[in-house]
N, C-alpha and C. Protein backbone atom coordinates (compact mmCIF):
# COMPACT_ATOMS: atom_id res chain seq x y z
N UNK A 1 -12.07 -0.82 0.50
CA UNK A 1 -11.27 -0.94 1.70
C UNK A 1 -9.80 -1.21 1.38
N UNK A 2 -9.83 -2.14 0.54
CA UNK A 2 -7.84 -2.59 -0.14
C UNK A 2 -6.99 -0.99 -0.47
N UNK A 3 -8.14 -0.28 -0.93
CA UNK A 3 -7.26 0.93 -1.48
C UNK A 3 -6.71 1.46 0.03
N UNK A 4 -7.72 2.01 0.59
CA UNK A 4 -7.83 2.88 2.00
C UNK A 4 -6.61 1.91 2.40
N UNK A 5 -6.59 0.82 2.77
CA UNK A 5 -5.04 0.04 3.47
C UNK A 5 -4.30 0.33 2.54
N UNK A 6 -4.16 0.34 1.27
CA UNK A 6 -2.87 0.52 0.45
C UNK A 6 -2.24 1.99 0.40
N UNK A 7 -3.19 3.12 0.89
CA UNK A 7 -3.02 4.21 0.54
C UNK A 7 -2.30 4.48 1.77
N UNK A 8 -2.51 4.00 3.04
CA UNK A 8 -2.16 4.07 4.44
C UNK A 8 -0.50 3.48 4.52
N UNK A 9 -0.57 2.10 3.81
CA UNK A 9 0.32 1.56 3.49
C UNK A 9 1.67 2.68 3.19
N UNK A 10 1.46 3.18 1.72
CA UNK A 10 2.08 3.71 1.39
C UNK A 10 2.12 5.66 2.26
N UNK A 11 1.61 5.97 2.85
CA UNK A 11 1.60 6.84 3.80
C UNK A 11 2.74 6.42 4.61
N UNK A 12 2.61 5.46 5.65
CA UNK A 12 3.78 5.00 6.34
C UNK A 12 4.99 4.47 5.38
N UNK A 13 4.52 4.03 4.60
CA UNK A 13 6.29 4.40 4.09
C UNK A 13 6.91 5.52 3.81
N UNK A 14 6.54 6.65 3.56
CA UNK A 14 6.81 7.77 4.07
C UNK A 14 7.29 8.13 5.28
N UNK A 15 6.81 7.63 5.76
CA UNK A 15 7.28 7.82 7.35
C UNK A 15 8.69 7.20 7.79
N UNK A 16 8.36 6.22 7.40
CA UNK A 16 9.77 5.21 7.57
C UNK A 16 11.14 5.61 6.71
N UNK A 17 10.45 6.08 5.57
CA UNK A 17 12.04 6.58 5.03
C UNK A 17 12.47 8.10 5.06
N UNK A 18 11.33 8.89 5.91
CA UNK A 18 11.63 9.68 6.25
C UNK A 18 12.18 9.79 7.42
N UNK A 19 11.97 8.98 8.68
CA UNK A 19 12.45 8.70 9.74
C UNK A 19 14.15 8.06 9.71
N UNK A 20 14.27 7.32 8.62
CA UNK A 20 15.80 5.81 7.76
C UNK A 20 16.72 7.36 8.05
N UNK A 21 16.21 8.51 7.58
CA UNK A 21 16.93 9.69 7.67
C UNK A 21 17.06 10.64 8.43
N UNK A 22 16.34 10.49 9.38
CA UNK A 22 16.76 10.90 10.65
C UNK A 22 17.57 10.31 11.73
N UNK A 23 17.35 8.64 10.79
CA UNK A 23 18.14 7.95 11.93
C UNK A 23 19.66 8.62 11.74
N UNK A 24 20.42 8.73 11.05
CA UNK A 24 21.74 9.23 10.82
C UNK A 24 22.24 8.18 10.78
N UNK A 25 21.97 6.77 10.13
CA UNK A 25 22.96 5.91 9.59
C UNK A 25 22.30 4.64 10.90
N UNK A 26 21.32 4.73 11.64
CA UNK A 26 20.63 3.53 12.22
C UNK A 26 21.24 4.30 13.54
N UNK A 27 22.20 5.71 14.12
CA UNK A 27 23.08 5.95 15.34
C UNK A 27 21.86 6.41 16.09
N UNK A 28 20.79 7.00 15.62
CA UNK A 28 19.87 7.18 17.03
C UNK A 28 18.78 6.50 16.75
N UNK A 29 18.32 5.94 17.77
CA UNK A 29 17.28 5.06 18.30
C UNK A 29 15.86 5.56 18.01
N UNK A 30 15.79 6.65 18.47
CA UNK A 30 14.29 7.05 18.07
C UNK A 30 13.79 7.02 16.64
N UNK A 31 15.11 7.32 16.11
CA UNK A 31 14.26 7.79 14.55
C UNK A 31 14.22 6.33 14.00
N UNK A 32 15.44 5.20 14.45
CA UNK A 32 15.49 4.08 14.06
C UNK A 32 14.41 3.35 14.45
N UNK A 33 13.55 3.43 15.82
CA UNK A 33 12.60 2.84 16.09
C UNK A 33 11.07 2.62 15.27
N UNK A 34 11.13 4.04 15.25
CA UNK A 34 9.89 4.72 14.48
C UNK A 34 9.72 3.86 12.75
N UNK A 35 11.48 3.75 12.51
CA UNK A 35 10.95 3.43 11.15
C UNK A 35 11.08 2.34 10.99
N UNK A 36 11.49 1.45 11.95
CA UNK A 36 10.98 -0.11 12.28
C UNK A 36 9.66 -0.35 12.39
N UNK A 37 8.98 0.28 13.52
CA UNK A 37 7.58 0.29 13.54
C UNK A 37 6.96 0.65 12.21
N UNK A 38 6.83 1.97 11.37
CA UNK A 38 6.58 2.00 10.66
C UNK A 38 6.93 1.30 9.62
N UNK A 39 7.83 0.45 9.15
CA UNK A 39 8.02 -0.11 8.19
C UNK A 39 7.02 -1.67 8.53
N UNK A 40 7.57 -2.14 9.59
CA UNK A 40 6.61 -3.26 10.00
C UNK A 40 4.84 -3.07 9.39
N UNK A 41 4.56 -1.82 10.06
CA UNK A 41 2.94 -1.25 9.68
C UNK A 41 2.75 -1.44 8.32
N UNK A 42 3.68 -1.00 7.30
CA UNK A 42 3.27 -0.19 5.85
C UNK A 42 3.31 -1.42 5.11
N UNK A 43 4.51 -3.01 5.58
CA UNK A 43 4.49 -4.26 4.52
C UNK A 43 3.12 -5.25 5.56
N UNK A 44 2.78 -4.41 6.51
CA UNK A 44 1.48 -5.76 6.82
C UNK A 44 0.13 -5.51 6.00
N UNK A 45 0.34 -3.90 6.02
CA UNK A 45 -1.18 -3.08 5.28
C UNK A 45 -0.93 -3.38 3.74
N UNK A 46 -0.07 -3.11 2.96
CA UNK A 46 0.35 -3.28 1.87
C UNK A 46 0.46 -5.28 1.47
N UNK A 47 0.44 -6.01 2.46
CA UNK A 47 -0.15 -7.15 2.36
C UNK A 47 -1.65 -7.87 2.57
N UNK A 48 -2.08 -6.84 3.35
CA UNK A 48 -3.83 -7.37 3.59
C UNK A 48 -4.39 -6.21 2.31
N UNK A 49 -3.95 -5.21 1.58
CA UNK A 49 -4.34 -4.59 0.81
C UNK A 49 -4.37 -5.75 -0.45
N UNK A 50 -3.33 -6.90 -0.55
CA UNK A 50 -2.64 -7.90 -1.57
C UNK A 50 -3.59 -8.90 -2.10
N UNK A 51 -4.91 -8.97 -0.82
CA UNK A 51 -5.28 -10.22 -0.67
C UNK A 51 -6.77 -9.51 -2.18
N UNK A 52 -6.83 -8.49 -2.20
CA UNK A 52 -7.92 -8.51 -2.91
C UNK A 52 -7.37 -7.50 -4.00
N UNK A 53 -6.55 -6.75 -4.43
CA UNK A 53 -5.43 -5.99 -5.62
C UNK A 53 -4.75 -7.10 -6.45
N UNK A 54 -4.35 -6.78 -7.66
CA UNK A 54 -3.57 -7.35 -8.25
C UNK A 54 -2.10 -6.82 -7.47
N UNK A 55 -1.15 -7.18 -7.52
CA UNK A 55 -0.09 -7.62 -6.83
C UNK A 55 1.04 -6.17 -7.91
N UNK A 56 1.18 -6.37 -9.28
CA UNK A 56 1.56 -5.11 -9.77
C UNK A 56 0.92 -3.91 -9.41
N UNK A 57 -0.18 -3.68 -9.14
CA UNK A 57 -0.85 -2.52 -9.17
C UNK A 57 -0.83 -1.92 -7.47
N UNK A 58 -0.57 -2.83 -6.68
CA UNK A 58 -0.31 -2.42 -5.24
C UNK A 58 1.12 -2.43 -5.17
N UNK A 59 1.27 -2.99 -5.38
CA UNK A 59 3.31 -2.59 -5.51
C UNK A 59 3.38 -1.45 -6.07
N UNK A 60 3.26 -1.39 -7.33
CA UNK A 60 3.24 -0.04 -8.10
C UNK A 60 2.54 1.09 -7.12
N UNK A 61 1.62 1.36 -6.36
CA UNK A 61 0.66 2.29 -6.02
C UNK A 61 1.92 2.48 -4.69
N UNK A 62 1.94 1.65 -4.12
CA UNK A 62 2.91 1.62 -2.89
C UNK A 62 3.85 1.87 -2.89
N UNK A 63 4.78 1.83 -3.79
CA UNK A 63 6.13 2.65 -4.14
C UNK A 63 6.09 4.39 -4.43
N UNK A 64 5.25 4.21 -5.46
CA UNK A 64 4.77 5.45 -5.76
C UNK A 64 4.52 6.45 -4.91
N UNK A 65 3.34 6.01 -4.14
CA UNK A 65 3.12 7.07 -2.96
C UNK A 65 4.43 7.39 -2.30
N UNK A 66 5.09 6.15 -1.59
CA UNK A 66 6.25 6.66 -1.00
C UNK A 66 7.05 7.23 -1.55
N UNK A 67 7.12 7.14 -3.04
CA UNK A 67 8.74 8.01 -3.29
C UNK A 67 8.07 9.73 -3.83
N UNK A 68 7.08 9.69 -4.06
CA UNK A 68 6.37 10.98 -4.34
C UNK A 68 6.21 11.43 -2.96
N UNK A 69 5.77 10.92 -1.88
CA UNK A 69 5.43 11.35 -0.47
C UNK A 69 6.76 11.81 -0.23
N UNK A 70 8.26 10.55 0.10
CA UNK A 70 9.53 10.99 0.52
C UNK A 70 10.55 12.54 -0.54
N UNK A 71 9.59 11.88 -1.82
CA UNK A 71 10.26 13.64 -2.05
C UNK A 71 9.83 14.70 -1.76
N UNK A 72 8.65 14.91 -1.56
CA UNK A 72 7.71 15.60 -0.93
C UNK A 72 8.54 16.57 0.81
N UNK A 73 8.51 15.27 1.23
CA UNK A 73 9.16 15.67 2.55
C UNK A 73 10.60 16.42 2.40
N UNK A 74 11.54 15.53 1.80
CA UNK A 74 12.40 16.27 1.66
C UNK A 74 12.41 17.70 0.91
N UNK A 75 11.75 17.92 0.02
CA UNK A 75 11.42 19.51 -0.57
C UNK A 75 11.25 20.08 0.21
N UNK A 76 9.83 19.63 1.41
CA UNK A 76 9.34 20.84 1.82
C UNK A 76 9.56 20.84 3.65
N UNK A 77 10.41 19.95 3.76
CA UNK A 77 11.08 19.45 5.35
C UNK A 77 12.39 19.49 5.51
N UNK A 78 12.70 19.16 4.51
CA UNK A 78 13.95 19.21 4.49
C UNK A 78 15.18 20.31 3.74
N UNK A 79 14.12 20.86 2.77
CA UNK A 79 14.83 22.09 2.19
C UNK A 79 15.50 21.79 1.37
N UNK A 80 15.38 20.55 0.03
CA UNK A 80 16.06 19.44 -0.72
C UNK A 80 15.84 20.23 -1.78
N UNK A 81 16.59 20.28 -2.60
CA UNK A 81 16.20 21.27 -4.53
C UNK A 81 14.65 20.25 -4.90
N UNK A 82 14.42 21.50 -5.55
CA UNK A 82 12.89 21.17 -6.21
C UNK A 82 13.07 21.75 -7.94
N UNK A 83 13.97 20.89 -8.34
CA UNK A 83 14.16 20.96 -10.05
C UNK A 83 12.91 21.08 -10.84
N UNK A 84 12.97 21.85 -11.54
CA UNK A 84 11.73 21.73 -12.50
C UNK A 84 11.88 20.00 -13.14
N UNK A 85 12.69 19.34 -12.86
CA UNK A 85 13.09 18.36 -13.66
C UNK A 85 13.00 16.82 -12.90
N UNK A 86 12.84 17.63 -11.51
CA UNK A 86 12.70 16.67 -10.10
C UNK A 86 10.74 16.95 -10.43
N UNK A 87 10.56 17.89 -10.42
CA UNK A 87 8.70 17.85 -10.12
C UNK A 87 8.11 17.24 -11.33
N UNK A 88 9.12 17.75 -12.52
CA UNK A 88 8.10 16.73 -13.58
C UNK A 88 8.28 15.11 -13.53
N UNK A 89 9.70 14.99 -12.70
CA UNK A 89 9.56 13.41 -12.55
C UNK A 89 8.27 12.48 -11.66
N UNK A 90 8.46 13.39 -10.41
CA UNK A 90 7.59 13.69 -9.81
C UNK A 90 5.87 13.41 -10.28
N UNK A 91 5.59 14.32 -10.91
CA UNK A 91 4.54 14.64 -11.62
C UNK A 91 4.02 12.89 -12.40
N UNK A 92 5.10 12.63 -13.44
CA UNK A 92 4.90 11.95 -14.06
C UNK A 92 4.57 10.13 -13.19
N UNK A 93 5.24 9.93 -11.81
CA UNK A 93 4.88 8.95 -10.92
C UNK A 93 3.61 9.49 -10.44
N UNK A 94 2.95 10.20 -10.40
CA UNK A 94 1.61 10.64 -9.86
C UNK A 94 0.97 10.03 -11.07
N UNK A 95 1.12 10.36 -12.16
CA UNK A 95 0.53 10.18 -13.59
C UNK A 95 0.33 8.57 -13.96
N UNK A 96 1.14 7.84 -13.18
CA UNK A 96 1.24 6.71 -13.62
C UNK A 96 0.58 6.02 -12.45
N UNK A 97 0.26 6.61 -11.17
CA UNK A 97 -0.64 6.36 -9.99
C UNK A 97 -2.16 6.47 -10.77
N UNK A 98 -2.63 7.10 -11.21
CA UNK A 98 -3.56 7.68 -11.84
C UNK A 98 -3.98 6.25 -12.84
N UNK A 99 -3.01 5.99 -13.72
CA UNK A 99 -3.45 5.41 -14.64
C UNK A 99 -3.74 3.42 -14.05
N UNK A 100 -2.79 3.75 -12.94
CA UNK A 100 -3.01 2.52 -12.18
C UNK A 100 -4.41 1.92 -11.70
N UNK A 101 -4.88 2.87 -11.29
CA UNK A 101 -5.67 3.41 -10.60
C UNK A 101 -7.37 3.19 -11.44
N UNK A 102 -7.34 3.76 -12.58
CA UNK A 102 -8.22 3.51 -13.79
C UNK A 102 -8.23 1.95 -14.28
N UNK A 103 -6.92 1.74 -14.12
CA UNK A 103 -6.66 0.27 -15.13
C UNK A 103 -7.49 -0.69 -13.97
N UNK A 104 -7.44 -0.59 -12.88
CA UNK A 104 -8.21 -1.36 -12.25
C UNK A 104 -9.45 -1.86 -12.53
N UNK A 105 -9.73 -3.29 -12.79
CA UNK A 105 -10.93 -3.71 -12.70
C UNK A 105 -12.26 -3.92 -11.61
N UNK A 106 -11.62 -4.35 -10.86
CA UNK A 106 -12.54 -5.11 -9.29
C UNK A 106 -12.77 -3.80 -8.78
């Protein structure tokens, strides 16, 4: 269950910093709202995910998703360069999700 909230977790942060950028600098409300709400959502899940994860390994998993998710969006939403040099970075935060992921005991 900790994962499923952490994975959700980090889902909505996606959201939220994909929304931080729609806000256009906090000037419109909607997108600013959304990623209030969503940000609120992603540090409560990413804290009840806390109570049973080691604390590196949900941080780590939770960043991860989001900055692999937010580049994600921007590539393929936003029309952002997709460097061979951006995907292997890319690539390589997936890689280290992975190994997170294994290293787990519980």
């Amino acid at each position: 269950m900790a994962w499923f909230l952490l994975l959700a977790a980090g889902l909505l942060e996606v959201v939220w910093a994909s929304a931080m950028k729609q806000s256009d600098g906090f000037t419109r409300i909607w997108p600013t709202g959304i990623m209030l709400a969503t940000m609120l959502a992603s540090v409560t899940l990413l804290a009840i995910a806390m109570k049973s994860l080691p604390l590196g390994t949900a941080y780590a998993v939770w960043t991860g998703i989001g900055a692999v998710g937010a580049f994600l969006v921007g590539v393929i939403v936003l029309h952002e360069a997709a460097s061979p040099m951006r995907i292997a970075a890319a690539l390589l935060i997936v890689a280290g999700l992975a190994l997170m992921k294994l290293s787990e005991t519980s």
